[in-house]
Protein backbone atom coordinates (compact mmCIF):
# COMPACT_ATOMS: atom_id res chain seq x y z
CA UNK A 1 0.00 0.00 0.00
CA UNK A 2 1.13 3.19 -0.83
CA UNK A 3 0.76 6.66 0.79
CA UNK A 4 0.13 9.85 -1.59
CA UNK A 5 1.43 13.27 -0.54
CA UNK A 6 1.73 17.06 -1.82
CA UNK A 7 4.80 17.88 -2.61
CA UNK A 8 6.24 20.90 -0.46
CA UNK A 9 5.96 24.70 -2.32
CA UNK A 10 3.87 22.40 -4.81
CA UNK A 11 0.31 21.77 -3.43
CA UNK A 12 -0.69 20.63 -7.03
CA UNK A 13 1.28 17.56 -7.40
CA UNK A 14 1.91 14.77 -5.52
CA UNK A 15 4.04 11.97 -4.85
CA UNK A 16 3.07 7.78 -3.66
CA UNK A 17 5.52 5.59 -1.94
CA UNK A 18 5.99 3.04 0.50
CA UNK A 19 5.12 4.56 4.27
CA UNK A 20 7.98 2.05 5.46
CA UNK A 21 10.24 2.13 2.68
CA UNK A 22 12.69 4.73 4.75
CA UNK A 23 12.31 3.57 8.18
CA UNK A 24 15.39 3.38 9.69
CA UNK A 25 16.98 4.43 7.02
CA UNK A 26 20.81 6.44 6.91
CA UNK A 27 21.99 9.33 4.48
CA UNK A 28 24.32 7.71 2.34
CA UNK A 29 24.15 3.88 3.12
CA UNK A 30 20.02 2.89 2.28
CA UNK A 31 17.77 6.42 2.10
CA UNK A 32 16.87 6.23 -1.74
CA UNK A 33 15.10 9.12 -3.40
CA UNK A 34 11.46 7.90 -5.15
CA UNK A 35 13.53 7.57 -8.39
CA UNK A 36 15.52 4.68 -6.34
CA UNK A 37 19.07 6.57 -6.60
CA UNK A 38 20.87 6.74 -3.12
CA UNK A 39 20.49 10.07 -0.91
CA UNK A 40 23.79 11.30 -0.37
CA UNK A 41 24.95 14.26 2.30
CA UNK A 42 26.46 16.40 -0.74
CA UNK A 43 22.84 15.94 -2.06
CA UNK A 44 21.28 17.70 1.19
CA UNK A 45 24.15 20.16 1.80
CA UNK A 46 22.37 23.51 0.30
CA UNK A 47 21.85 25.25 -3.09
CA UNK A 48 23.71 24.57 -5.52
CA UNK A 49 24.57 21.05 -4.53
CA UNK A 50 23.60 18.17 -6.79
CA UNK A 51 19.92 16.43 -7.22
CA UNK A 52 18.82 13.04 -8.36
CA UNK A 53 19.13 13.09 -12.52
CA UNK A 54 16.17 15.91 -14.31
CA UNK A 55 12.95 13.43 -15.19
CA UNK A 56 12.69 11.94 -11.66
CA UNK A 57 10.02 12.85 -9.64
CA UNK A 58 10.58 13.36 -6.28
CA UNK A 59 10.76 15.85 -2.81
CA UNK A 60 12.62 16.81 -0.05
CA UNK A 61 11.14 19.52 2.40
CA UNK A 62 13.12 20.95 5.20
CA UNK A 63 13.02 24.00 7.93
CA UNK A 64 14.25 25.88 4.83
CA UNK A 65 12.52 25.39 1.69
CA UNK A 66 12.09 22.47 -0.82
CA UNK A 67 12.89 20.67 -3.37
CA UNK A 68 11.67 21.33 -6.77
CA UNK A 69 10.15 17.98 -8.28
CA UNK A 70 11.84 16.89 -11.58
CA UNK A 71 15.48 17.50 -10.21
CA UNK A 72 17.18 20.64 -9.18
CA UNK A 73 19.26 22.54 -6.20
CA UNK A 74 17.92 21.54 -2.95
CA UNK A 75 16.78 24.77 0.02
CA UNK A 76 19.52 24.76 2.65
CA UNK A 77 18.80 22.28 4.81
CA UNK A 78 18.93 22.91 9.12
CA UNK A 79 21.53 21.49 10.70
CA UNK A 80 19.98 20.08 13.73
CA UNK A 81 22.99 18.68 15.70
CA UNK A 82 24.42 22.05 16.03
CA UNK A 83 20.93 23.50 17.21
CA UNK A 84 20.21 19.95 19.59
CA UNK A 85 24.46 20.02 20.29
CA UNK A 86 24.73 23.93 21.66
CA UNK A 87 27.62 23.87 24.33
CA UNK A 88 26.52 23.71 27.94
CA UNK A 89 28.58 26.73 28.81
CA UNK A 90 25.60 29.21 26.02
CA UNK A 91 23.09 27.23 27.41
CA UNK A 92 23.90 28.54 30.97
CA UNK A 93 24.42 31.95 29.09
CA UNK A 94 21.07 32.11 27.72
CA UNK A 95 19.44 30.97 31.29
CA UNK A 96 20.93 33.48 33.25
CA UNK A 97 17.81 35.96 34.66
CA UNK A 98 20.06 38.56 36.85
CA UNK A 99 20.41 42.09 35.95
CA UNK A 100 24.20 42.60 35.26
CA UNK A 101 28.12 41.82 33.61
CA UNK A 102 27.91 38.59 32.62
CA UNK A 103 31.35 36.78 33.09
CA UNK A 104 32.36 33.43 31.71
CA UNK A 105 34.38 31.48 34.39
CA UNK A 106 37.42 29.24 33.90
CA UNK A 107 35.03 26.22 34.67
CA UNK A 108 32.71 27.35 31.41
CA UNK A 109 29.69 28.56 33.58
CA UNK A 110 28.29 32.03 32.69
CA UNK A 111 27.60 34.85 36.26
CA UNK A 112 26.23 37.94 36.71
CA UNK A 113 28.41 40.54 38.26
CA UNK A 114 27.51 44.20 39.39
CA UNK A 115 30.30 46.45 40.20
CA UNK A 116 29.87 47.59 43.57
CA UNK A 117 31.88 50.66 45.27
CA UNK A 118 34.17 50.63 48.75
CA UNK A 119 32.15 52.48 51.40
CA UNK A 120 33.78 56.24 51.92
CA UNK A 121 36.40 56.09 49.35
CA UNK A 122 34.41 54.77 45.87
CA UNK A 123 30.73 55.47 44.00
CA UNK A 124 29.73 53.17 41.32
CA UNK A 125 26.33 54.32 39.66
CA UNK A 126 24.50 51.88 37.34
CA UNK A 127 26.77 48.99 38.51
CA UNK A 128 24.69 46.19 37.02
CA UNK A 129 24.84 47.91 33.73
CA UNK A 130 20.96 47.71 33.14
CA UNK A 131 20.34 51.30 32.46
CA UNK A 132 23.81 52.01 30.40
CA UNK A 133 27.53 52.53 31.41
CA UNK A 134 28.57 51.98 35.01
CA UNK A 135 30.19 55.15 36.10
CA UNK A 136 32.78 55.19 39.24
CA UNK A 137 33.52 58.58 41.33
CA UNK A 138 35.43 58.91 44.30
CA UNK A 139 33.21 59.60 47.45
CA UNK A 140 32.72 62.75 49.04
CA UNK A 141 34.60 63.64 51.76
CA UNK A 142 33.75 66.46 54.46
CA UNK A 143 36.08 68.95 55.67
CA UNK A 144 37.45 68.17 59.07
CA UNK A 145 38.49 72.04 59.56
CA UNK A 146 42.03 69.74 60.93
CA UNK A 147 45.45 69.67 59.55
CA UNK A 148 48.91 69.88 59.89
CA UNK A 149 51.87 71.47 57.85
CA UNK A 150 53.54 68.96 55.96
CA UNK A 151 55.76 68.22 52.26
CA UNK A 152 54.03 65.86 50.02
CA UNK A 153 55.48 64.13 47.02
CA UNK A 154 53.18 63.03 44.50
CA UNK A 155 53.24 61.18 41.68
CA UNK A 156 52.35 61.66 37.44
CA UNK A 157 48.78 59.80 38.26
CA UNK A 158 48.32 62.51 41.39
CA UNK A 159 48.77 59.57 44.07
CA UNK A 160 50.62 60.64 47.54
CA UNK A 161 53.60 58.75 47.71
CA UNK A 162 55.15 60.15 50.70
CA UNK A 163 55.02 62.87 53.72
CA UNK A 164 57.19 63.92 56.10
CA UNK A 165 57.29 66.94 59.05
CA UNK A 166 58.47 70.44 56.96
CA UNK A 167 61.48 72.22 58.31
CA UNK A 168 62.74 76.01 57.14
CA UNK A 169 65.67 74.19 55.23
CA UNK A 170 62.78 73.46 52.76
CA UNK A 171 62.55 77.45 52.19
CA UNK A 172 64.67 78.99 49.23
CA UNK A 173 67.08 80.57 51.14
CA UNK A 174 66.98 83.88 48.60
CA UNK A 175 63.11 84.22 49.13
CA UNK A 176 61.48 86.35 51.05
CA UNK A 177 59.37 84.35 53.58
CA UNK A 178 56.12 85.37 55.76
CA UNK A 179 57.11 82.22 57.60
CA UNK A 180 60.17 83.79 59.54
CA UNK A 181 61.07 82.14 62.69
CA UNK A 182 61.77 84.94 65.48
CA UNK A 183 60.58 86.52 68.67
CA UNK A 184 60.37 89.90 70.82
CA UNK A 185 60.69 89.01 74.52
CA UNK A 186 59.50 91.61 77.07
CA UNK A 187 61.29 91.62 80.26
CA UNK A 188 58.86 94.05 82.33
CA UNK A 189 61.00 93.37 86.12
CA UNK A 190 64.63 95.14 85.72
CA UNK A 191 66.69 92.32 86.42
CA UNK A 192 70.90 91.33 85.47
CA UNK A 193 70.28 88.34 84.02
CA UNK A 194 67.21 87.08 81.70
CA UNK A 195 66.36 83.72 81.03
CA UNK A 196 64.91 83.18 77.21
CA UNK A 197 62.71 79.68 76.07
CA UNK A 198 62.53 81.26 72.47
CA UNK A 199 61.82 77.27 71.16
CA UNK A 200 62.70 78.67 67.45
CA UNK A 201 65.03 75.52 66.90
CA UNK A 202 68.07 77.42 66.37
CA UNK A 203 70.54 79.50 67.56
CA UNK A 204 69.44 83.06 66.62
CA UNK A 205 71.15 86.42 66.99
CA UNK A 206 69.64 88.58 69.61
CA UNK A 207 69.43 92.34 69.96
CA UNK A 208 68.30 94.27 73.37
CA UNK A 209 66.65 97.66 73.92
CA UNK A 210 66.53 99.10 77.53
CA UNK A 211 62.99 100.32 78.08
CA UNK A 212 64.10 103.85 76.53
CA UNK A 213 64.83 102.38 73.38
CA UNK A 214 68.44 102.57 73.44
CA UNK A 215 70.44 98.94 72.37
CA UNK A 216 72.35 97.59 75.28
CA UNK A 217 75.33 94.70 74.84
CA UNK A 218 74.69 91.60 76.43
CA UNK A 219 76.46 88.86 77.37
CA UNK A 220 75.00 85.46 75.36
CA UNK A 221 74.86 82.45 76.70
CA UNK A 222 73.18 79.72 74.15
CA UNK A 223 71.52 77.26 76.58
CA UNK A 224 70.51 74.95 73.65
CA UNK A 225 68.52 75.48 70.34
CA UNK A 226 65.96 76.29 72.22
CA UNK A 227 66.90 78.99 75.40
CA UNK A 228 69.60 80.85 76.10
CA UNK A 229 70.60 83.37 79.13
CA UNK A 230 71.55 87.21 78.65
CA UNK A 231 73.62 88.67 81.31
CA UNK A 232 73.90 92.52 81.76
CA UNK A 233 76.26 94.78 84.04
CA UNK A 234 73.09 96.57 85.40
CA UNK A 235 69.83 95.58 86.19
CA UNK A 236 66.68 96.67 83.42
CA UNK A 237 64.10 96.36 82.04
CA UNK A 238 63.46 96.08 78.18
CA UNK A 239 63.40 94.05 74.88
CA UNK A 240 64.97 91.33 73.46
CA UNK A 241 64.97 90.71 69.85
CA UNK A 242 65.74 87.16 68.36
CA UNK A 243 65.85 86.46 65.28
């Protein structure tokens, strides 16, 4: 018993043959077109490629297209192992539901990642990506109103790469300076001898005015960098100024 069919893209013509006559049956070894002549895969392999000889009457329908009866190029045919044999590793691709950068791992798994910021010192906006480019800012800071006085060297990206304590040697010695390191002392008792904590760090000169104005020699006696003693012949009272 035979089965009729339409041919596919042909509705007008049809075809008979054996229901059973391809069970089973393997591209190249024992799948015969209706003409009898053995389906090969060059046969099925797209346009251009060849068809059983012109006068045979036969069709082959796939997710593409058909067949012309009568011989003829063959639609491109779909390649179903490389649809049914995708690679686990799109697969998870494809399944993953979270908002953000998807990363392949070294095991072949797909993730989501969201950047994410460091809490006072980074701001990430848009980290998952989902409404355009992530953006990162530093975080604001507030002013502490605190400080200290100190040399900084930085480097070409504007990163601190060092501090340390300033001292006047860092001053250009021809400048000018608003920073100058000095002190008037006011000795309002008349006495011989005056004790001085100046605490300038160094061992100044030092000039004395009675309380008349007029400069008076002392003896000076440099304690350390940081006091030192005049002694007069007389006592007074006055000025002393160390610079």
């Amino acid at each position: 018993m035979k089965v009729r069919t339409s041919i596919f893209g042909a509705p007008q013509k049809a075809l008979r043959f054996d229901p059973k006559a391809t069970d089973g049956a393997t591209v190249g070894t024992n799948l015969y077109w209706p003409d009898g002549t053995l389906v090969t895969p060059q046969q099925l392999g797209g346009a251009g490629a060849a068809a059983p000889s012109s006068g045979s009457a036969y069709s082959a329908s796939t997710a593409g297209g058909s067949a012309a009866a009568g011989g003829g190029a063959l639609a491109s045919p779909t390649n179903w192992s490389s649809i049914l044999g995708i690679p686990a590793n799109i697969v998870q691709a494809a399944a993953l539901a979270a908002a953000g950068l998807v990363t392949r791992l070294a095991s072949g798994s797909w993730v989501a990642r969201v950047l994410t910021g460091v809490a006072g010192r980074t701001v990430v906006a848009n980290g998952d990506g989902s409404a355009g480019d992530p953006t990162v800012d530093l975080a604001a800071v507030s002013n502490s109103g605190t400080g200290s006085l100190q040399a900084t060297n930085v480097d070409a990206y504007g990163r601190v790469t060092g501090t340390r304590a300033v001292t006047t040697d860092d001053l250009p010695a021809t400048a000018v300076h608003a920073y100058d390191r000095n002190l008037v002392f006011v000795q309002g008792t008349p006495l011989a001898s005056w004790s001085i904590a100046h605490n300038l760090g160094k061992y100044p000169s030092v000039t004395v005015v009675n309380s008349a104005g007029d400069e008076v020699v002392a003896d000076v006696n440099f304690v350390d960098a940081n006091n030192l003693v005049l002694t007069f012949a007389t006592s007074f009272a006055g000025k002393a100024f160390i610079n």
